[in-house]
PDB file of N, CA and C in Angstrom:
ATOM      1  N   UNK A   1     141.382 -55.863 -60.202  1.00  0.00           N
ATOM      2  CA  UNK A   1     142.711 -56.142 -59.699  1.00  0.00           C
ATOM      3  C   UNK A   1     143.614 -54.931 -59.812  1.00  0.00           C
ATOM      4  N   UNK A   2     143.257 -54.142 -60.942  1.00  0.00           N
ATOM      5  CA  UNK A   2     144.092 -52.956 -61.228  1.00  0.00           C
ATOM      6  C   UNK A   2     144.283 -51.761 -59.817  1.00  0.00           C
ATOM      7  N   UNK A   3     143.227 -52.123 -59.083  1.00  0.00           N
ATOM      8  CA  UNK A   3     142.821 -51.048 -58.414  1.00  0.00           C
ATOM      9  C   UNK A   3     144.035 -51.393 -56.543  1.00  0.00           C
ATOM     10  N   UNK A   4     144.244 -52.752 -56.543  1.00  0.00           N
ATOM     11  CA  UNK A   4     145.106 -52.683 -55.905  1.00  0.00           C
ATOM     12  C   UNK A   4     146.572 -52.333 -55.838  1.00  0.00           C
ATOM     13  N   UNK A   5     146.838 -51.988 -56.973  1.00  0.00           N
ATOM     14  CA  UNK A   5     147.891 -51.619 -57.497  1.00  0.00           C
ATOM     15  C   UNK A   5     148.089 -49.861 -56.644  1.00  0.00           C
ATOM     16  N   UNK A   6     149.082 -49.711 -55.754  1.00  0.00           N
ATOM     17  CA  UNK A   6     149.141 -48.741 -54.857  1.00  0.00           C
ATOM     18  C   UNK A   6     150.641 -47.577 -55.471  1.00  0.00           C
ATOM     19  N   UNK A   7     151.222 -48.302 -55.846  1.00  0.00           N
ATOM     20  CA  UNK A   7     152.472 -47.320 -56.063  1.00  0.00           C
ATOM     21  C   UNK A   7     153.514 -48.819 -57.193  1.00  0.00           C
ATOM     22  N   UNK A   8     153.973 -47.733 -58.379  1.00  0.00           N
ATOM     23  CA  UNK A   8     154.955 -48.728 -59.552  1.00  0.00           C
ATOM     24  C   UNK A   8     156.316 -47.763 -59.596  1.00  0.00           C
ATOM     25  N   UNK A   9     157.093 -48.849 -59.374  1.00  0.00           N
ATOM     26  CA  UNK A   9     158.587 -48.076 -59.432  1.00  0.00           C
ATOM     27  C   UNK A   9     159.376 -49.155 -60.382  1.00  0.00           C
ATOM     28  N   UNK A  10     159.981 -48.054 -61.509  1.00  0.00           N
ATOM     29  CA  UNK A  10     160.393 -48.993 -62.816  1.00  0.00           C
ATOM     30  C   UNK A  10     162.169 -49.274 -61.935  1.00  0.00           C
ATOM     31  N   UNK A  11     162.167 -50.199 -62.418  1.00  0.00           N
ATOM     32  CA  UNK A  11     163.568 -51.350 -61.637  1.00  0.00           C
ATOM     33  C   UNK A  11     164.314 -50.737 -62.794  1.00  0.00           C
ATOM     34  N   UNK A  12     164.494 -51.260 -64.106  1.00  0.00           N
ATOM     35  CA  UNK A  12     165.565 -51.723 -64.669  1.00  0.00           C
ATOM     36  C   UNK A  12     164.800 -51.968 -66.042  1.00  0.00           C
ATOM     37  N   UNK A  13     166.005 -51.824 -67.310  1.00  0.00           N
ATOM     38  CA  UNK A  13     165.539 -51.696 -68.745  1.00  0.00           C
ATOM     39  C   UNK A  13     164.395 -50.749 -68.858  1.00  0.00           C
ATOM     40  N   UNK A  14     164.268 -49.683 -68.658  1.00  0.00           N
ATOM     41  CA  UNK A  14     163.153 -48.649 -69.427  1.00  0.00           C
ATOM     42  C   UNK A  14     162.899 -48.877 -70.493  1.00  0.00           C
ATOM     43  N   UNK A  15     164.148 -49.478 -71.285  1.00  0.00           N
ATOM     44  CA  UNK A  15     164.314 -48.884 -72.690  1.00  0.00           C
ATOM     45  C   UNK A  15     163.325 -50.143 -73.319  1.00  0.00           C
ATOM     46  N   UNK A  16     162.780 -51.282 -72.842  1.00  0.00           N
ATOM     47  CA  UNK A  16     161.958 -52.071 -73.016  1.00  0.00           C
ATOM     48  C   UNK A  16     160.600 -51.880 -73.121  1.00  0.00           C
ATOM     49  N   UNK A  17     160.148 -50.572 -72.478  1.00  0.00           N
ATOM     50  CA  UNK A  17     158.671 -50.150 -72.275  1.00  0.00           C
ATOM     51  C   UNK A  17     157.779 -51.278 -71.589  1.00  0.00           C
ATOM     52  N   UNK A  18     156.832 -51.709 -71.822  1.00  0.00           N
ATOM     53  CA  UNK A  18     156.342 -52.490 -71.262  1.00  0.00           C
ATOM     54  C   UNK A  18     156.703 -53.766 -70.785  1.00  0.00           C
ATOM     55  N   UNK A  19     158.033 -53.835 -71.287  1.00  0.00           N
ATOM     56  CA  UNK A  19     158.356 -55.262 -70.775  1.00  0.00           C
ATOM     57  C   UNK A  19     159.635 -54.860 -69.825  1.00  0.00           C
ATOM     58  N   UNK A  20     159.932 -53.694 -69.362  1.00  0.00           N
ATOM     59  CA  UNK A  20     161.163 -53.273 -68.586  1.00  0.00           C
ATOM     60  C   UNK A  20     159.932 -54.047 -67.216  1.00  0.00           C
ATOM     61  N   UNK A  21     161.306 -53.927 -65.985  1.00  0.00           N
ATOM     62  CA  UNK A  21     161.173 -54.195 -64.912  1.00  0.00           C
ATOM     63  C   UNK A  21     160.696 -53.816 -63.830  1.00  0.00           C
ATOM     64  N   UNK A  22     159.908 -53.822 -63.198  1.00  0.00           N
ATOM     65  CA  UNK A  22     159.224 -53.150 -62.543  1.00  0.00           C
ATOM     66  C   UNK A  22     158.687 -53.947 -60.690  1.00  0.00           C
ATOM     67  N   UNK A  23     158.482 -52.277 -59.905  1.00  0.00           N
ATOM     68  CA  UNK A  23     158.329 -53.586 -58.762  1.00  0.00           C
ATOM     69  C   UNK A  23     156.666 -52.530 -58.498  1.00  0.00           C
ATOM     70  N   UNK A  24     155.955 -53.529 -57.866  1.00  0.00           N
ATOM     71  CA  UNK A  24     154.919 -52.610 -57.154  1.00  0.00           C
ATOM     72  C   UNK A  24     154.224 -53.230 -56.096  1.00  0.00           C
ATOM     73  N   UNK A  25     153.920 -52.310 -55.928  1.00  0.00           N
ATOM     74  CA  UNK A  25     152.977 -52.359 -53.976  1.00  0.00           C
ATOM     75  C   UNK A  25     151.665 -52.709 -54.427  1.00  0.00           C
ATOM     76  N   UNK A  26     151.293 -53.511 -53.795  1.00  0.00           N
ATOM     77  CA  UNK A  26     149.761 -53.838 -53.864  1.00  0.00           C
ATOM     78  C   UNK A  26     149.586 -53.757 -52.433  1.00  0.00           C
ATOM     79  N   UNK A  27     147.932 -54.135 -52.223  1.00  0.00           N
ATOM     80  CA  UNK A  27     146.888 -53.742 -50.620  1.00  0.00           C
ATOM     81  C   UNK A  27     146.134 -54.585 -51.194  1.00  0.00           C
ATOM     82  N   UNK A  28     145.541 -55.804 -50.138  1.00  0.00           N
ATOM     83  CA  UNK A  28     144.541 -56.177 -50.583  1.00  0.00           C
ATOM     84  C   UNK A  28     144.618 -57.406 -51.638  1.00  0.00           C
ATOM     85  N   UNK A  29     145.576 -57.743 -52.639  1.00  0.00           N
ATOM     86  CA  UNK A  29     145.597 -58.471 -54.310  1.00  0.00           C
ATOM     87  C   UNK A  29     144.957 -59.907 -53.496  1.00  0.00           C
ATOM     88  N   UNK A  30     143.451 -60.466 -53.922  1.00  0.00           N
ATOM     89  CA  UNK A  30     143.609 -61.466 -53.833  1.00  0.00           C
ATOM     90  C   UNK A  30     144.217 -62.715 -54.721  1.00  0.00           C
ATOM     91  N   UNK A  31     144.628 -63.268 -53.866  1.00  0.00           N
ATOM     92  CA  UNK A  31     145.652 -64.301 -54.504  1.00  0.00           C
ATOM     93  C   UNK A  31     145.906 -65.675 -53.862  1.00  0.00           C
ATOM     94  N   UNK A  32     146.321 -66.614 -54.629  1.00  0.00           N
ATOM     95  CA  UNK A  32     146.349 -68.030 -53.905  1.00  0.00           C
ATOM     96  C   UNK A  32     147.687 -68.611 -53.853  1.00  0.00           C
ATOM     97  N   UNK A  33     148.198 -68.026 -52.998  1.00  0.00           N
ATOM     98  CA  UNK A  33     150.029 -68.952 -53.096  1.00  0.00           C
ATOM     99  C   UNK A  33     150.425 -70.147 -53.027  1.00  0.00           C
ATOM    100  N   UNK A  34     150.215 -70.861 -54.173  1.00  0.00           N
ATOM    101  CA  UNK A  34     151.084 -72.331 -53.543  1.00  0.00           C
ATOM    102  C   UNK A  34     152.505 -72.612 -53.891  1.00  0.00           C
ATOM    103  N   UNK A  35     153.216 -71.884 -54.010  1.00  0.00           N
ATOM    104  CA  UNK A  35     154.782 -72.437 -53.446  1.00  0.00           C
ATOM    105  C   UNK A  35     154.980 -71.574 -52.555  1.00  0.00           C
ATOM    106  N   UNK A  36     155.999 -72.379 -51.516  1.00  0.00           N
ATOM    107  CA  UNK A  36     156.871 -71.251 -50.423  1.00  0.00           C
ATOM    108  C   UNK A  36     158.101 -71.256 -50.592  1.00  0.00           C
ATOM    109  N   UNK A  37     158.665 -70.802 -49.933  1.00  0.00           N
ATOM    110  CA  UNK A  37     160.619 -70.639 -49.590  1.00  0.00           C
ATOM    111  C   UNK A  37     160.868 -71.685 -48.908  1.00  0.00           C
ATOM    112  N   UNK A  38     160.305 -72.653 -48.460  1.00  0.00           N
ATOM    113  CA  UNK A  38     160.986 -73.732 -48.499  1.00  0.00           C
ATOM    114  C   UNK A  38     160.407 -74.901 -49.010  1.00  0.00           C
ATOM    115  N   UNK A  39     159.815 -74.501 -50.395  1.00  0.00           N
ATOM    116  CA  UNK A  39     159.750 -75.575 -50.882  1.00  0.00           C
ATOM    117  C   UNK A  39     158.949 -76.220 -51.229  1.00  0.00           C
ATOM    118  N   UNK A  40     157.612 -76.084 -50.476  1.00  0.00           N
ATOM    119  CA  UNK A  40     156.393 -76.926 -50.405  1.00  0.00           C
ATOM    120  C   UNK A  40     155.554 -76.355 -51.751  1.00  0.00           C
ATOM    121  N   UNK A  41     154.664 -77.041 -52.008  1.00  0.00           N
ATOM    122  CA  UNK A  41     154.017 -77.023 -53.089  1.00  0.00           C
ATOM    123  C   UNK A  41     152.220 -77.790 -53.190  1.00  0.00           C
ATOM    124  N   UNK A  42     151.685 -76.630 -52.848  1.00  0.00           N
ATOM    125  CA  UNK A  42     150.113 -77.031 -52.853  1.00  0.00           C
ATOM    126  C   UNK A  42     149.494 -78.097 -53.360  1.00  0.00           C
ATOM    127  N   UNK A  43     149.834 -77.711 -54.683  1.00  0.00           N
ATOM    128  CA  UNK A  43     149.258 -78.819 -55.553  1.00  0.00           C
ATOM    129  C   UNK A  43     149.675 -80.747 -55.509  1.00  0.00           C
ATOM    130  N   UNK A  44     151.308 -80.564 -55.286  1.00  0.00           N
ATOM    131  CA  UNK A  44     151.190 -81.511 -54.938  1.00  0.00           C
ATOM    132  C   UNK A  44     151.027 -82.623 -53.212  1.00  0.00           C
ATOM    133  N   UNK A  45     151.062 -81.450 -52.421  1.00  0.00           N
ATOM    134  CA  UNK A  45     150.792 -81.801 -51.433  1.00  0.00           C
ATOM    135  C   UNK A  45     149.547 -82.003 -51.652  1.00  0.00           C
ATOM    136  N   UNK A  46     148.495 -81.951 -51.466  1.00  0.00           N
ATOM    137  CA  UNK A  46     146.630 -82.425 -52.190  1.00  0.00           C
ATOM    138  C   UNK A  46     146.624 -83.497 -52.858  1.00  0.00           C
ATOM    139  N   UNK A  47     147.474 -83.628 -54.046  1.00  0.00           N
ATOM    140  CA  UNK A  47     147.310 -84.589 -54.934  1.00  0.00           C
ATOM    141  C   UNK A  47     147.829 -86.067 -53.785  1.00  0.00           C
ATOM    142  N   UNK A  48     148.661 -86.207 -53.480  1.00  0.00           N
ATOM    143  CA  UNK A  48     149.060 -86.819 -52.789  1.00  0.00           C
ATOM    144  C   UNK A  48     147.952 -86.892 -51.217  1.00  0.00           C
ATOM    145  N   UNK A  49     147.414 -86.129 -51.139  1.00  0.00           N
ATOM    146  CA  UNK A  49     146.529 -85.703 -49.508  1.00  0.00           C
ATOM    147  C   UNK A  49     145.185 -86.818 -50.031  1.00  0.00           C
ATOM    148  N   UNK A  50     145.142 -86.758 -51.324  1.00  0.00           N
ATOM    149  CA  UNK A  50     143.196 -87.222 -51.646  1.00  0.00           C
ATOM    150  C   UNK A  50     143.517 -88.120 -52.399  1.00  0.00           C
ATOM    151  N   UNK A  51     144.449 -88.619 -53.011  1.00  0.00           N
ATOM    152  CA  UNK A  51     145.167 -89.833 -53.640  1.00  0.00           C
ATOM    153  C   UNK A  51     144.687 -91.227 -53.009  1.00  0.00           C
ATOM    154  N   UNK A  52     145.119 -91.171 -51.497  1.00  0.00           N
ATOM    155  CA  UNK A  52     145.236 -92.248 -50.260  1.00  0.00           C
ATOM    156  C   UNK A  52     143.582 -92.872 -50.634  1.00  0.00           C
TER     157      UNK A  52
END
């Protein structure tokens, strides 16, 4: 996973070290999104889908 990691630009609190803020670019991260921006929610949409 490390390897998608493309470019890290520290945001905010340095002075935290590893726990300051940070944003970065990934390529590639596989990943499984279940919430969106408006709202919906994987898990329980399914639970409810195979429930019936």
């Amino acid at each position: 996973l490390a390897k998608t990691i493309k470019k890290v630009e520290l945001m905010s609190f340095e002075d935290l070290g590893a726990e300051a803020i940070r944003a970065l670019e990934v390529v590639d991260f596989p990943a499984i999104v279940i919430n969106d921006t408006k709202g919906r929610d994987l898990y329980v949409e399914n639970v409810n889908k195979y429930r019936k």
